[in-house]
N, C-alpha and C. Protein backbone atom coordinates (compact mmCIF):
# COMPACT_ATOMS: atom_id res chain seq x y z
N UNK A 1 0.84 -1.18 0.00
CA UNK A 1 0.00 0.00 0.00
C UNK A 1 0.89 1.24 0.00
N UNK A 2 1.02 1.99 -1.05
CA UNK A 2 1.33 3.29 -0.76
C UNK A 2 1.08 4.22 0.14
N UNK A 3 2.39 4.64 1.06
CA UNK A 3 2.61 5.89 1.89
C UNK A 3 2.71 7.24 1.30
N UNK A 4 1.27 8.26 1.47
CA UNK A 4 1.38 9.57 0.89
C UNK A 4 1.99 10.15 1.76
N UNK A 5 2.65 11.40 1.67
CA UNK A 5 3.07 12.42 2.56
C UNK A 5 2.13 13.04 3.87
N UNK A 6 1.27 13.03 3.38
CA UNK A 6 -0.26 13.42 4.26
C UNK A 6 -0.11 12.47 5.62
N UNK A 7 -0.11 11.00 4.85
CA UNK A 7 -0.79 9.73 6.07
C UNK A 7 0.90 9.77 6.63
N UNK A 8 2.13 10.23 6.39
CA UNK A 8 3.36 10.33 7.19
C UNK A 8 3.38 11.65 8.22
N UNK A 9 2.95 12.58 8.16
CA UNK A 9 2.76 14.13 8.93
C UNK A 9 1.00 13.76 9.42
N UNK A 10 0.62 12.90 9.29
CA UNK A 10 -0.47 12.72 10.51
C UNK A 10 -0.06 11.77 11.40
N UNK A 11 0.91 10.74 11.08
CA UNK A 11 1.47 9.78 12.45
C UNK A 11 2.60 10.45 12.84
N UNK A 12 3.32 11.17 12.11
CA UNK A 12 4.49 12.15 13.09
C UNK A 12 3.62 12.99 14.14
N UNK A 13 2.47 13.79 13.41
CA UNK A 13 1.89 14.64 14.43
C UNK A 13 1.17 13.60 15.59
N UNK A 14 0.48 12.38 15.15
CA UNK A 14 -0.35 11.93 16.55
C UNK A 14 1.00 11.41 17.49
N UNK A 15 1.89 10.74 16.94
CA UNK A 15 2.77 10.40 17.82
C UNK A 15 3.72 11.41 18.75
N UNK A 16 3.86 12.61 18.10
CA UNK A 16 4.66 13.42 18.63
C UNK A 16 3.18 14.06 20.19
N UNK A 17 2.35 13.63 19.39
CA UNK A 17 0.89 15.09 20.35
C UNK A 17 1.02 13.43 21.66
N UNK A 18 1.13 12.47 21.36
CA UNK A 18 1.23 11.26 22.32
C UNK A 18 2.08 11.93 23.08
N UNK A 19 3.60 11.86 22.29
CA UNK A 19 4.84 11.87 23.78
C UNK A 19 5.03 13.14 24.31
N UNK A 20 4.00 14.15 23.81
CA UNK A 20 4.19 15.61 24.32
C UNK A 20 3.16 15.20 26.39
N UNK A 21 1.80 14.24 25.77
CA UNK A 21 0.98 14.19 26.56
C UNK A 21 1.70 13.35 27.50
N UNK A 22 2.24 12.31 27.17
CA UNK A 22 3.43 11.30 28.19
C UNK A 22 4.37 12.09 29.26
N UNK A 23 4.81 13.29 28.80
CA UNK A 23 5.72 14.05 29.09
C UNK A 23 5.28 14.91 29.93
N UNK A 24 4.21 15.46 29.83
CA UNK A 24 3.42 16.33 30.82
C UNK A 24 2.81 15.46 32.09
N UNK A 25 2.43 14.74 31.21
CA UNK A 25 1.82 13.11 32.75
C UNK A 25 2.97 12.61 33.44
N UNK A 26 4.39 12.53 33.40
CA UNK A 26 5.39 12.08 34.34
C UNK A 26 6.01 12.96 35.11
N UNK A 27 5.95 14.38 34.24
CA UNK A 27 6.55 15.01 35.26
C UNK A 27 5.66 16.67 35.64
N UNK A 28 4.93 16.18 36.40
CA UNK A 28 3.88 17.11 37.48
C UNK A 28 4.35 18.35 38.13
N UNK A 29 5.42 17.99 38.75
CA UNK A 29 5.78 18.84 39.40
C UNK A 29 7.01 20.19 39.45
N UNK A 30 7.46 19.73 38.43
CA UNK A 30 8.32 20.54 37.83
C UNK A 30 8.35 21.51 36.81
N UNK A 31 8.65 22.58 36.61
CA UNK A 31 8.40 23.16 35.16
C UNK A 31 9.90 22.86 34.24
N UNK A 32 9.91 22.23 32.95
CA UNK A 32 10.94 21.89 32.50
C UNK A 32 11.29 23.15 31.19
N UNK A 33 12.44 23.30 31.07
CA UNK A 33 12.49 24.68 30.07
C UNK A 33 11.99 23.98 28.66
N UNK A 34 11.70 25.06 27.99
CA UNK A 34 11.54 24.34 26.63
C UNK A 34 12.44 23.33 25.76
N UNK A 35 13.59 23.54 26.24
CA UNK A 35 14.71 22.44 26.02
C UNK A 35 14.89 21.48 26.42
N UNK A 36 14.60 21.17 27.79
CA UNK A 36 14.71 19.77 28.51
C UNK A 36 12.91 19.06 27.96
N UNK A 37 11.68 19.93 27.78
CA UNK A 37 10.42 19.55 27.00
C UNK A 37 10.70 18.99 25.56
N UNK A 38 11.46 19.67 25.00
CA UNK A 38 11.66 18.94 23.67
C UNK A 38 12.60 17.87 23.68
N UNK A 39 13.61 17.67 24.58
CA UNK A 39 14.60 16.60 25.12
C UNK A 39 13.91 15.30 24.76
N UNK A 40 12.39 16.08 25.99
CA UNK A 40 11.71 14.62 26.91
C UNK A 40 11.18 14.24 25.70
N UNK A 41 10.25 14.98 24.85
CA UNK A 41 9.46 14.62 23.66
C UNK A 41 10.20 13.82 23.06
N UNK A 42 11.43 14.14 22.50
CA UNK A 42 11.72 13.48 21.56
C UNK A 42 12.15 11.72 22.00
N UNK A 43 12.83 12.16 23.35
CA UNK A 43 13.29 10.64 23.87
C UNK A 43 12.12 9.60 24.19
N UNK A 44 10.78 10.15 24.55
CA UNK A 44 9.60 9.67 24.82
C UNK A 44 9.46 9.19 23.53
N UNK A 45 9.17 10.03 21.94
CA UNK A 45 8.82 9.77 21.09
C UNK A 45 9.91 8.57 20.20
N UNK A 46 10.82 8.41 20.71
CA UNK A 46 11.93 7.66 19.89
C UNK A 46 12.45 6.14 20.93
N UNK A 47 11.81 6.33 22.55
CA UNK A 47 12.01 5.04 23.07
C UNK A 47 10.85 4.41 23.63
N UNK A 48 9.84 5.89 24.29
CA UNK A 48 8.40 4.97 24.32
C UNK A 48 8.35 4.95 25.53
N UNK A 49 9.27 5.05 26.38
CA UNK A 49 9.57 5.09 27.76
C UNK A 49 9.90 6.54 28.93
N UNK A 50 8.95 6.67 29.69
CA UNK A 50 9.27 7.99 30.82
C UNK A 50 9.65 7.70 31.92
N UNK A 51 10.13 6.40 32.34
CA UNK A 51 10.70 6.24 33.31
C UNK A 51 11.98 6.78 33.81
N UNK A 52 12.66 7.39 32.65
CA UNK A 52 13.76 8.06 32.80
C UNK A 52 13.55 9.24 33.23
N UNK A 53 12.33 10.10 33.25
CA UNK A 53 11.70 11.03 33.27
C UNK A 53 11.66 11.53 34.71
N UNK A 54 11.52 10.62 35.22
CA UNK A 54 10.80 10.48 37.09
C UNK A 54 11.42 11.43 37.94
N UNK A 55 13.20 11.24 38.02
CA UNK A 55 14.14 12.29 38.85
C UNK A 55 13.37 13.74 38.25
N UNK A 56 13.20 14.10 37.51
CA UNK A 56 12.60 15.35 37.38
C UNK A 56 11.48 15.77 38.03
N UNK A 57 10.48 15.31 38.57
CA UNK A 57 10.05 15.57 39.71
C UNK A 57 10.61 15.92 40.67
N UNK A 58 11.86 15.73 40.67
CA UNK A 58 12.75 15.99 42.26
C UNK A 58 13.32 17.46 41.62
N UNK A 59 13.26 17.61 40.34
CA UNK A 59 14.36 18.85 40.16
C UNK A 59 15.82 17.79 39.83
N UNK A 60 15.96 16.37 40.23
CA UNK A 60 17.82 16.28 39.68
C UNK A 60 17.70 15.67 38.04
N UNK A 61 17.61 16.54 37.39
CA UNK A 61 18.22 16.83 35.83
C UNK A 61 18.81 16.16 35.87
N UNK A 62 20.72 16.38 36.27
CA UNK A 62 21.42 15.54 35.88
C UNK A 62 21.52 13.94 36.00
N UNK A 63 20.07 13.23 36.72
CA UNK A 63 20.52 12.06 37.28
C UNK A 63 19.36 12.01 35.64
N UNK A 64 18.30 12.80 35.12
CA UNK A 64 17.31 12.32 33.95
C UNK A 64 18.36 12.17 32.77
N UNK A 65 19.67 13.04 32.45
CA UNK A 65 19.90 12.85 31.52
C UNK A 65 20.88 11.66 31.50
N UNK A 66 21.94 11.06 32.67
CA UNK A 66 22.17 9.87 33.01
C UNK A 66 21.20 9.17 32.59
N UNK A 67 19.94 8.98 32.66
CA UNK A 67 19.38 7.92 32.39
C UNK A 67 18.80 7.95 31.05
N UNK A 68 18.32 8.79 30.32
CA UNK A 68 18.48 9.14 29.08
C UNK A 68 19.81 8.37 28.11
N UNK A 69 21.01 8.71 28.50
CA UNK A 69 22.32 8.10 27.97
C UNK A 69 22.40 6.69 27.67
N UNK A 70 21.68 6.26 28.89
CA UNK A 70 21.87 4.72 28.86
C UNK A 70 21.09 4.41 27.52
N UNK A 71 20.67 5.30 26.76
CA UNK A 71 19.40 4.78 25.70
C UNK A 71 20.20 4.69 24.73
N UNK A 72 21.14 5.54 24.41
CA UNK A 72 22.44 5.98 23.63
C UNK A 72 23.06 4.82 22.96
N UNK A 73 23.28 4.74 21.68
CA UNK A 73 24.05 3.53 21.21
C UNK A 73 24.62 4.32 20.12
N UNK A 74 26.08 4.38 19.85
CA UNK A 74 26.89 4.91 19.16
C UNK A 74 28.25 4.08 18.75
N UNK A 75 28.12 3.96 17.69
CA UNK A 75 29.39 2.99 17.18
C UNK A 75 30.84 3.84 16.09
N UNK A 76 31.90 4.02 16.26
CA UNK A 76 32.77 4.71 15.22
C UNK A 76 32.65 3.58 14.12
N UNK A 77 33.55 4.44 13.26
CA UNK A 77 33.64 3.98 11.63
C UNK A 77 34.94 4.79 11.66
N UNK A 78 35.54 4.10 10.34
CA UNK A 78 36.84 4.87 10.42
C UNK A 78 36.16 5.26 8.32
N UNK A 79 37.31 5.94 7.74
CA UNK A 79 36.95 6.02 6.58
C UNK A 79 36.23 5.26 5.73
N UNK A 80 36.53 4.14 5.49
CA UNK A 80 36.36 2.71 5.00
C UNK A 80 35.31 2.01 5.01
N UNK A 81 34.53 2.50 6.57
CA UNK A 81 33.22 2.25 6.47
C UNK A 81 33.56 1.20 7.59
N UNK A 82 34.61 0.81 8.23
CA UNK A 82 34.58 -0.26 9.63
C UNK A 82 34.41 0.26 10.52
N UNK A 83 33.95 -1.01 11.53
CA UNK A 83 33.48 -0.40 12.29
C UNK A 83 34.94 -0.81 13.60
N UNK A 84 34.94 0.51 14.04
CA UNK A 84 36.10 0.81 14.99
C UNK A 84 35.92 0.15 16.49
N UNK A 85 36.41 -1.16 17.07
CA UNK A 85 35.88 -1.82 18.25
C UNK A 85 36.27 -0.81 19.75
């Protein structure tokens, strides 16, 4: 079945309007700047998960983006296209 552009920018938008609503539901008590909000969105929207989210209720940031990291998978390449162990 063909994917139009339309039916791709209506599941970016419901999914993104999802992890915006995920993001506001985990963390209550805090106000997060628009940077650490688009952080959460996107990590919500790309792992599905707000459990990493939680220390922000407390205010400790640095322990959310520790846990954020752990999501992190990054591999080198050297020119050649190998992959660097």
């Amino acid at each position: 079945m063909p994917v139009t552009d339309r039916m791709v920018q209506q599941s970016l938008s419901s999914g993104i309007a999802a992890a915006e609503r995920q993001v506001r539901s985990s963390v209550r008590d805090r106000q997060l700047t628009q940077e650490q909000f688009d952080a959460a969105v996107s990590f919500v929207y790309n792992t599905g998960r707000t459990d990493a989210l939680q220390p922000a209720n407390a205010g400790r940031m640095a322990e959310v983006a520790q846990q954020m990291h752990q999501y992190v998978y990054a591999c080198q390449y050297d020119r050649r296209g190998r992959r660097i162990p």
